[in-house]
Protein backbone atom coordinates (compact mmCIF):
# COMPACT_ATOMS: atom_id res chain seq x y z
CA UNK A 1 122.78 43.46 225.16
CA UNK A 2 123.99 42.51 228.54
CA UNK A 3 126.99 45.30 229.04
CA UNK A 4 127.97 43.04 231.88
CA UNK A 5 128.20 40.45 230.60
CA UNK A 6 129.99 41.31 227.78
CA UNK A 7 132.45 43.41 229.28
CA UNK A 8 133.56 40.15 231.75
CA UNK A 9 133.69 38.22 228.41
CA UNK A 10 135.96 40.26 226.44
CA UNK A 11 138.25 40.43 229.75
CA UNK A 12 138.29 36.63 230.00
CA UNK A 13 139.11 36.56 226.22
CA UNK A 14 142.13 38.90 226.25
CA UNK A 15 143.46 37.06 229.65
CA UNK A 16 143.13 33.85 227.35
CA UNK A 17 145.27 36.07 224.80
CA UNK A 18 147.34 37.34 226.99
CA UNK A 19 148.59 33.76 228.10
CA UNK A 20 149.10 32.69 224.54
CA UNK A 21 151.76 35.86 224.40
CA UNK A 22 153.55 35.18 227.07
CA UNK A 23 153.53 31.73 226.20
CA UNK A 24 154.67 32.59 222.51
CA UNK A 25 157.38 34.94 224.09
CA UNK A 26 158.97 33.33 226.49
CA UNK A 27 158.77 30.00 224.99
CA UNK A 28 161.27 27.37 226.26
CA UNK A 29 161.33 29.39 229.50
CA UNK A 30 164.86 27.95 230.08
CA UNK A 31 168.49 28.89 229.82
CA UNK A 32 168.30 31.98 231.64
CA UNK A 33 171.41 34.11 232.14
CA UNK A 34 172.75 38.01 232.42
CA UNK A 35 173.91 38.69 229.25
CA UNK A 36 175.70 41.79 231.36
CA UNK A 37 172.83 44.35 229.63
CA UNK A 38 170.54 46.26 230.86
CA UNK A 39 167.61 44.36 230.32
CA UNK A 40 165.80 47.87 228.28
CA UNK A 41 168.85 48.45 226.04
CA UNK A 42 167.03 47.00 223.29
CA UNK A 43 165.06 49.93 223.53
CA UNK A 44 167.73 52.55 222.60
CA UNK A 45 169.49 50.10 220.24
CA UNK A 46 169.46 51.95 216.46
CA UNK A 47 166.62 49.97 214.08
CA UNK A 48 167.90 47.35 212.17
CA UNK A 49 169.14 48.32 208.00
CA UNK A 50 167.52 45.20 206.58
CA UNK A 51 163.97 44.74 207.60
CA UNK A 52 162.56 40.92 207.24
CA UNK A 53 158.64 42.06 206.61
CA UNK A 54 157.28 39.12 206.73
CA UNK A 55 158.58 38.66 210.46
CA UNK A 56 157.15 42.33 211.09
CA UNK A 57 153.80 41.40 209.95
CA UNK A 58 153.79 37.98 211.70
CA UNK A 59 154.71 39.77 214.86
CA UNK A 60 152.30 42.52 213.99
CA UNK A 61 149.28 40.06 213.80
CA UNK A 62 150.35 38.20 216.73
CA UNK A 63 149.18 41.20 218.65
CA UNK A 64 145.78 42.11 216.90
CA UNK A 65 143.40 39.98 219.18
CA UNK A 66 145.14 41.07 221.74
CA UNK A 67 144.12 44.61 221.10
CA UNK A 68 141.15 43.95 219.58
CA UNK A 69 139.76 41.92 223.24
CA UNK A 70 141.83 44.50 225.61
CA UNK A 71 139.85 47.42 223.50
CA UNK A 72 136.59 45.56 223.67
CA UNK A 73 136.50 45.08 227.16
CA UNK A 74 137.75 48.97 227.56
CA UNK A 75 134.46 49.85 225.49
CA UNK A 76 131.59 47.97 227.10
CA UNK A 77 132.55 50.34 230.01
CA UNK A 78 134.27 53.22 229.06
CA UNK A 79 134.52 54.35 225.82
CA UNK A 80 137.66 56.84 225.69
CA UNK A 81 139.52 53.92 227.69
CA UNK A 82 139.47 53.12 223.48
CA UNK A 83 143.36 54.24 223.84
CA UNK A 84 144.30 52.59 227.18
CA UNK A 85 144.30 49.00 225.23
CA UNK A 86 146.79 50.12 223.41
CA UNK A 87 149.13 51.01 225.94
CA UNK A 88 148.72 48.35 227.79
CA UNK A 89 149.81 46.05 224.50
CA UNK A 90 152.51 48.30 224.25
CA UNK A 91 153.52 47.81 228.13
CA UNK A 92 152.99 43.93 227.34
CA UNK A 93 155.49 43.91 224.10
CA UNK A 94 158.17 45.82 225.69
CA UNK A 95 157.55 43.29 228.96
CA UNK A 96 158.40 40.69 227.19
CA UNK A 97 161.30 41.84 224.89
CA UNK A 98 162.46 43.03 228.13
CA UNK A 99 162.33 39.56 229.63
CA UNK A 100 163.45 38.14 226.31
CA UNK A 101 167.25 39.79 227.32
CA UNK A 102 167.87 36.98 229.57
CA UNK A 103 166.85 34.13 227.46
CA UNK A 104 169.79 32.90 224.94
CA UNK A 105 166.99 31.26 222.83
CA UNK A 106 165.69 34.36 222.14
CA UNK A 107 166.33 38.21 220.67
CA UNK A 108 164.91 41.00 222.54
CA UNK A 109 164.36 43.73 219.43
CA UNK A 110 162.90 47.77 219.90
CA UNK A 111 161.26 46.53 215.83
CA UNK A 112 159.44 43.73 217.44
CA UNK A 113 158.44 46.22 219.88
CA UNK A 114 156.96 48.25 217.50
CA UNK A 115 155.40 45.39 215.28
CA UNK A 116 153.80 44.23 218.38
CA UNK A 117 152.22 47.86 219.10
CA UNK A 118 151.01 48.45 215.92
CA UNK A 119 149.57 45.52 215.94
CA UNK A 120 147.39 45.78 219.35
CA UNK A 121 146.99 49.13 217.56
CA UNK A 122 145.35 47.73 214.65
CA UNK A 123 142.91 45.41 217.28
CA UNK A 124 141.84 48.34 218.98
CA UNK A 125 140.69 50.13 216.16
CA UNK A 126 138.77 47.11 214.88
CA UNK A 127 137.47 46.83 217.74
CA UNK A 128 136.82 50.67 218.30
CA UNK A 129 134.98 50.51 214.41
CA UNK A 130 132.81 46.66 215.04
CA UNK A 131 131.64 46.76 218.39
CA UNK A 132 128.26 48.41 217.68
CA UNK A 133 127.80 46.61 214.68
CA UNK A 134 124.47 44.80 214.72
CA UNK A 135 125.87 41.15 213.41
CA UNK A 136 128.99 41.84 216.39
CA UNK A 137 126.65 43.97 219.47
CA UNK A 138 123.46 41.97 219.01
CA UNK A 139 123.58 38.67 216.93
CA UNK A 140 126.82 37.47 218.34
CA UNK A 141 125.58 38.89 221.47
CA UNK A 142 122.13 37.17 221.63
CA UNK A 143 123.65 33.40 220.29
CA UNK A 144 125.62 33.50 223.00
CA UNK A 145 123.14 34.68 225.36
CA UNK A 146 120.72 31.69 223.86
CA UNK A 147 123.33 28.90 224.07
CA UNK A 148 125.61 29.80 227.03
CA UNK A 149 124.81 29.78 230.80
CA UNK A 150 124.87 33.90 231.96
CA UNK A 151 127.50 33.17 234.71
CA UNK A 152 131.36 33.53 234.91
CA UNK A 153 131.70 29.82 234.84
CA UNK A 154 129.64 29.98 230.74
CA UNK A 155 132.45 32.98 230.27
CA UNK A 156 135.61 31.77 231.99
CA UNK A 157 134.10 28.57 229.41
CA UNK A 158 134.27 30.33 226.17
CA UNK A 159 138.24 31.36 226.90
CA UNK A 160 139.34 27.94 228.21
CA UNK A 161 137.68 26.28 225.21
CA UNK A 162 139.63 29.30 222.63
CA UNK A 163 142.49 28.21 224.51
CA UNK A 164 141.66 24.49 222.98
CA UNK A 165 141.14 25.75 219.99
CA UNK A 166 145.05 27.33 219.36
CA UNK A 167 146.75 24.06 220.49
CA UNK A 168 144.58 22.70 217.55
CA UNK A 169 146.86 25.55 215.09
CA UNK A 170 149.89 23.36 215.45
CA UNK A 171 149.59 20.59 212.38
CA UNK A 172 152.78 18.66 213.76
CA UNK A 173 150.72 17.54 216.82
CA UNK A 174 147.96 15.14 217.00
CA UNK A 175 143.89 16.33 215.90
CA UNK A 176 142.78 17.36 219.23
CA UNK A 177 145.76 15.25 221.46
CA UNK A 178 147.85 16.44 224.05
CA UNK A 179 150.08 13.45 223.54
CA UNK A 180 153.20 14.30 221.28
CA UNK A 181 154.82 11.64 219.43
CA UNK A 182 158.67 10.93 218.91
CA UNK A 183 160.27 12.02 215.97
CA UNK A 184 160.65 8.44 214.64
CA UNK A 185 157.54 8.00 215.34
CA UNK A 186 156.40 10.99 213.18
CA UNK A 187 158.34 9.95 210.21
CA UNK A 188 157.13 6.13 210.68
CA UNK A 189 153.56 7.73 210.55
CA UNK A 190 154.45 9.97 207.84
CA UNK A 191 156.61 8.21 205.23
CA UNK A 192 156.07 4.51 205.43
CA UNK A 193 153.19 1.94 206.98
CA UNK A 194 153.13 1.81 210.34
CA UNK A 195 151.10 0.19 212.91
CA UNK A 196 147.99 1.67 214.88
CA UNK A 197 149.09 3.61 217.64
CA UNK A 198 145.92 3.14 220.15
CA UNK A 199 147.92 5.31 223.15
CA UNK A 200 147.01 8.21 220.23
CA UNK A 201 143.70 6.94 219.49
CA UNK A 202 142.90 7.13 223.29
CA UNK A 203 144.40 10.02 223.92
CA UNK A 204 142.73 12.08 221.37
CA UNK A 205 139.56 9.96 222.32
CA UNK A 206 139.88 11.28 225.84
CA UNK A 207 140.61 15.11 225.12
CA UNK A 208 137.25 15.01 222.92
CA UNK A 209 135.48 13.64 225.74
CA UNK A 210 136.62 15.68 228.09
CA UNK A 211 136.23 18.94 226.16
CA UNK A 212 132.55 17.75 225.21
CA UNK A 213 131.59 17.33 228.80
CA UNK A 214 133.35 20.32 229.67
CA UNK A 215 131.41 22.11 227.25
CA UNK A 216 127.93 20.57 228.69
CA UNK A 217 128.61 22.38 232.06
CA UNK A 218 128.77 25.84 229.87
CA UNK A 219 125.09 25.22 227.76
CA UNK A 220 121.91 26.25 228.82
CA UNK A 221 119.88 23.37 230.10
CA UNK A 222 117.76 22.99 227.29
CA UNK A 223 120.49 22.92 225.05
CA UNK A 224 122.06 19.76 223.24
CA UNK A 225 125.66 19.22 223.65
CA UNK A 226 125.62 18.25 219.48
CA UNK A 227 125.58 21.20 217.76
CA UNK A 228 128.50 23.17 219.63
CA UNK A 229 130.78 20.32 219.85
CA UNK A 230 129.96 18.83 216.30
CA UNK A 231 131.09 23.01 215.36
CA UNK A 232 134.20 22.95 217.80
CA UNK A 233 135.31 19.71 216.18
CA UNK A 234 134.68 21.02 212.47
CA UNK A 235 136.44 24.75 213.78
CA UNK A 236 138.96 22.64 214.54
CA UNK A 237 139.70 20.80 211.72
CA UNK A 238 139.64 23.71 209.71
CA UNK A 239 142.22 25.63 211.64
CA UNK A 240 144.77 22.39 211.23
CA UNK A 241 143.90 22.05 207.49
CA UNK A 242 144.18 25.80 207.30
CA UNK A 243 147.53 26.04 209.05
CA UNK A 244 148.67 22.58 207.47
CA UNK A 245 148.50 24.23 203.99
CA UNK A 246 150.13 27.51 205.10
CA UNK A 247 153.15 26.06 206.67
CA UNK A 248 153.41 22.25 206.08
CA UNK A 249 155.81 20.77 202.68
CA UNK A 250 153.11 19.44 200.44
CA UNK A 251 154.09 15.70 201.16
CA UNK A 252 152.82 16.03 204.58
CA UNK A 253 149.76 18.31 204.01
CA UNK A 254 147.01 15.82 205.79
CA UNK A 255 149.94 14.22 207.99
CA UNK A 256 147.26 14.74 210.66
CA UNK A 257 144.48 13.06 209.17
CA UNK A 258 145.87 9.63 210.34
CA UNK A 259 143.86 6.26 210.83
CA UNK A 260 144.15 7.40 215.08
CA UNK A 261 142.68 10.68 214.30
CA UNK A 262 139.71 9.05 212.89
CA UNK A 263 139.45 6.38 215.48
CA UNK A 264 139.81 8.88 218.30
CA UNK A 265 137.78 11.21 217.30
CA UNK A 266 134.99 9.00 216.43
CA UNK A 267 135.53 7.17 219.94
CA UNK A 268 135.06 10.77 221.58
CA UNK A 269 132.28 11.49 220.11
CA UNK A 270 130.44 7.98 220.71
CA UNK A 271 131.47 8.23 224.87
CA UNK A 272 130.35 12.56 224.55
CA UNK A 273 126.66 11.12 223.43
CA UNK A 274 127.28 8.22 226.17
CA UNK A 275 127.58 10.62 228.77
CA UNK A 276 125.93 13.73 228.05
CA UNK A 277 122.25 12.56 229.69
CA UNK A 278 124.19 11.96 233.10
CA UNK A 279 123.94 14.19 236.28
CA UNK A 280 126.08 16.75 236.34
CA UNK A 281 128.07 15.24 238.88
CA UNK A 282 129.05 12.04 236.97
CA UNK A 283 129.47 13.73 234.23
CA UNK A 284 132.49 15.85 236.15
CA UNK A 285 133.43 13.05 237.82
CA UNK A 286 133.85 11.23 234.35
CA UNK A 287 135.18 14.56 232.40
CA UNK A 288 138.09 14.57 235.64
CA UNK A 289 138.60 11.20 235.25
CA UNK A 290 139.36 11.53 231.43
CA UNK A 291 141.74 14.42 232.05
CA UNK A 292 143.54 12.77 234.64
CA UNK A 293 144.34 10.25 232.03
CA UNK A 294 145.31 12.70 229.58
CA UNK A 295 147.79 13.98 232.37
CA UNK A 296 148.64 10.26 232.91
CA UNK A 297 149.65 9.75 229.16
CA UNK A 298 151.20 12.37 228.81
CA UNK A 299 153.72 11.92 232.38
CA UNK A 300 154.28 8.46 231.49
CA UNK A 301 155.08 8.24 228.13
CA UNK A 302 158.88 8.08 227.81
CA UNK A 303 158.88 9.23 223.92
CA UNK A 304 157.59 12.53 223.80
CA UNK A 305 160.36 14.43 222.08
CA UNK A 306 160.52 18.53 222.19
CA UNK A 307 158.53 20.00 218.81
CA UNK A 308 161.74 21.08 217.45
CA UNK A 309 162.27 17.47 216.46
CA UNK A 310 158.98 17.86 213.85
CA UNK A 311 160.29 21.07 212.45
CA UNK A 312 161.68 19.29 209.56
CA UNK A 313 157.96 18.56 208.27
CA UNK A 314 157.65 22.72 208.09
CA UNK A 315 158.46 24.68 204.74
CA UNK A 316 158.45 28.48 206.60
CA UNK A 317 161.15 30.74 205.89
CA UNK A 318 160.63 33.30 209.25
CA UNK A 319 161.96 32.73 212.72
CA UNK A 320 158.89 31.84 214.42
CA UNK A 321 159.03 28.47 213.92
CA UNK A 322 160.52 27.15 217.30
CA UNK A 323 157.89 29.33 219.02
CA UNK A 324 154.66 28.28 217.60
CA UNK A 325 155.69 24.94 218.06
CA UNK A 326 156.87 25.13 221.78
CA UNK A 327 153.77 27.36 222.97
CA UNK A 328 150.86 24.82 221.08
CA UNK A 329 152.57 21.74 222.61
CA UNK A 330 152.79 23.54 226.23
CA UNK A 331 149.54 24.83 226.14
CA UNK A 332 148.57 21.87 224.95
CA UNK A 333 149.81 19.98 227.79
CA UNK A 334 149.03 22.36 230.24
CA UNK A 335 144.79 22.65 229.03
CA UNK A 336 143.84 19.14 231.13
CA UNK A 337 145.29 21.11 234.30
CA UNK A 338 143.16 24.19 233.18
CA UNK A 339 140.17 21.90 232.82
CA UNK A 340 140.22 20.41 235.90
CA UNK A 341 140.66 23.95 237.97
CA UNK A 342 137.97 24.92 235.75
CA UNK A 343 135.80 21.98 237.27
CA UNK A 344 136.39 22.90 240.49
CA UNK A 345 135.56 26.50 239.61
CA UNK A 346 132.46 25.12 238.73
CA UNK A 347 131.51 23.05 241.92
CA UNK A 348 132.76 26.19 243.93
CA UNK A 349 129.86 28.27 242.29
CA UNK A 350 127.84 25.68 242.41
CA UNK A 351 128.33 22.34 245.20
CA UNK A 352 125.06 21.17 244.74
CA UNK A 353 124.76 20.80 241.06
């Protein structure tokens, strides 16, 4: 195995991770005020009587890949930095609760503190107990090694495209769109016929595309650009039919399966097979192009509606509600900018391609 290699990887993966956190914690990133605290005297406060554990666990697991990709990239190098990951998700968590202080949206808590510890905790030592595994250290290793380009760009690749993949755990948005409908619209598509939204359709048409040619820039040459994307898109569809089921009522469960879905996605795939025998340079010239229209739909649309408006679709007793929702539809919106720096990565490594 490339140590190298892997080590960059696994750094790229928990800097992916890391973004989702802060995201997730700091989510609306508004309002802020002194609430005349010291922003650490959650840290001292006494621990709540009543414990909600299903809010510990959920803040618990928020922090496992964390820990788990912190700890892996600490092992490819050094092993006994095993226990530095764990700090350094505990120095994260108490970050954030410490920023938290100032927001009025949120709670800054010494129990999420914990949760969030034990939780990179738990990562690490996964990590610490599968990273010599032969199906983890060589199998994993050597399909990626086979499929991906052995550069930072093929690396930098894999955690922009996991990146993709959370906005995709949100069922209230759109398969694969970065364009968020109204809440009338919502319950139009949801409870009674509507008409075909094509702004959707293209939308969704246009992320596909653009993630498929994205992806093409990450493959080995002698590669074809079906098999990973045809995976992505069926990864993807899994995690929204997963996380429909889990936290959707039952009335809405394939509220995302809509006639646009299907159009756009089938329209993405169609201009992917199009475009994927161009040179490299049309093909980022068309991938920018398609993100720039993503960025265009989504600036000039005057119905997009915050994702609290959809929360009424959810049946989810815990808090985390608001927060899942804001940090998929941000990230979500903010991926096309991400794509098109990672572009120009590319061309900087490589202006001749």
């Amino acid at each position: 195995m490339n140590t190298q290699r892997g080590s960059r990887l696994y750094f790229y993966l928990a800097l992916a991770n890391l973004w989702i956190v802060v995201f997730a914690s700091l989510y609306p990133f508004s309002g802020w005020r002194d609430p005349g605290i010291g922003m650490f005297s959650f840290a001292v406060m006494p621990l709540p009587r009543h414990v909600l554990w299903g809010d510990f666990l959920i803040n618990l697991s928020g922090y496992i890949p964390l820990g788990f990709f912190v700890a892996l990239a600490a092992l490819s190098r050094f092993r006994h930095l095993f226990l530095i990951s764990i700090v350094i998700c505990s120095l994260v968590s108490f970050s954030m609760e410490s920023m938290q202080t100032y927001l009025p949206a949120r709670v800054a808590s010494n129990l999420d503190w914990i949760a969030n510890t034990a939780g990179g905790a738990v990562g690490a030592l996964i990590a610490l107990r599968t990273w010599r595994l032969p199906f983890f250290d060589t199998h994993l290793a050597r399909l990626r090694d086979a499929w991906i380009i052995e550069s930072s760009a093929g690396d930098i690749g894999i955690a922009l495209l996991a990146l993709w993949l959370f906005t995709q755990t949100n069922p209230a948005l759109p398969l694969m769109g970065s364009w968020v409908p109204d809440e009338g619209q919502m319950l139009q598509q949801l409870f009674s016929p509507h008409h075909f939204n094509a702004i959707e359709a293209g939308s969704i048409a246009l992320n596909l595309l653009s993630f498929g040619l994205i992806a093409s820039f990450m493959l080995r040459p002698e590669k074809k650009i079906a098999i990973p994307v045809v995976l992505m898109l069926f990864l993807a569809i899994l995690v929204k039919s997963a996380m429909a089921g889990f936290l959707l009522k039952p009335s809405v469960f394939f509220a995302w399966a809509s006639r646009e879905a299907m159009l756009g996605v089938g329209g993405g795939l169609l201009l992917i097979f199009v475009f994927k025998d161009f040179a490299p340079r049309f093909r980022a010239l068309v991938a920018s192009a398609a993100i720039a229209a993503q960025i265009a739909v989504a600036t000039l649309t005057p119905d997009i509606a915050p994702p609290t408006s959809q929360l009424f679709l959810f049946d989810w007793k815990y808090g985390q509600l608001p927060t899942l929702s804001g940090a998929t539809s941000f990230l979500a919106k903010l991926w096309p900018f991400l794509a098109l720096a990672y572009l120009g990565f590319i061309y900087r490594k490589n202006p001749q391609a």
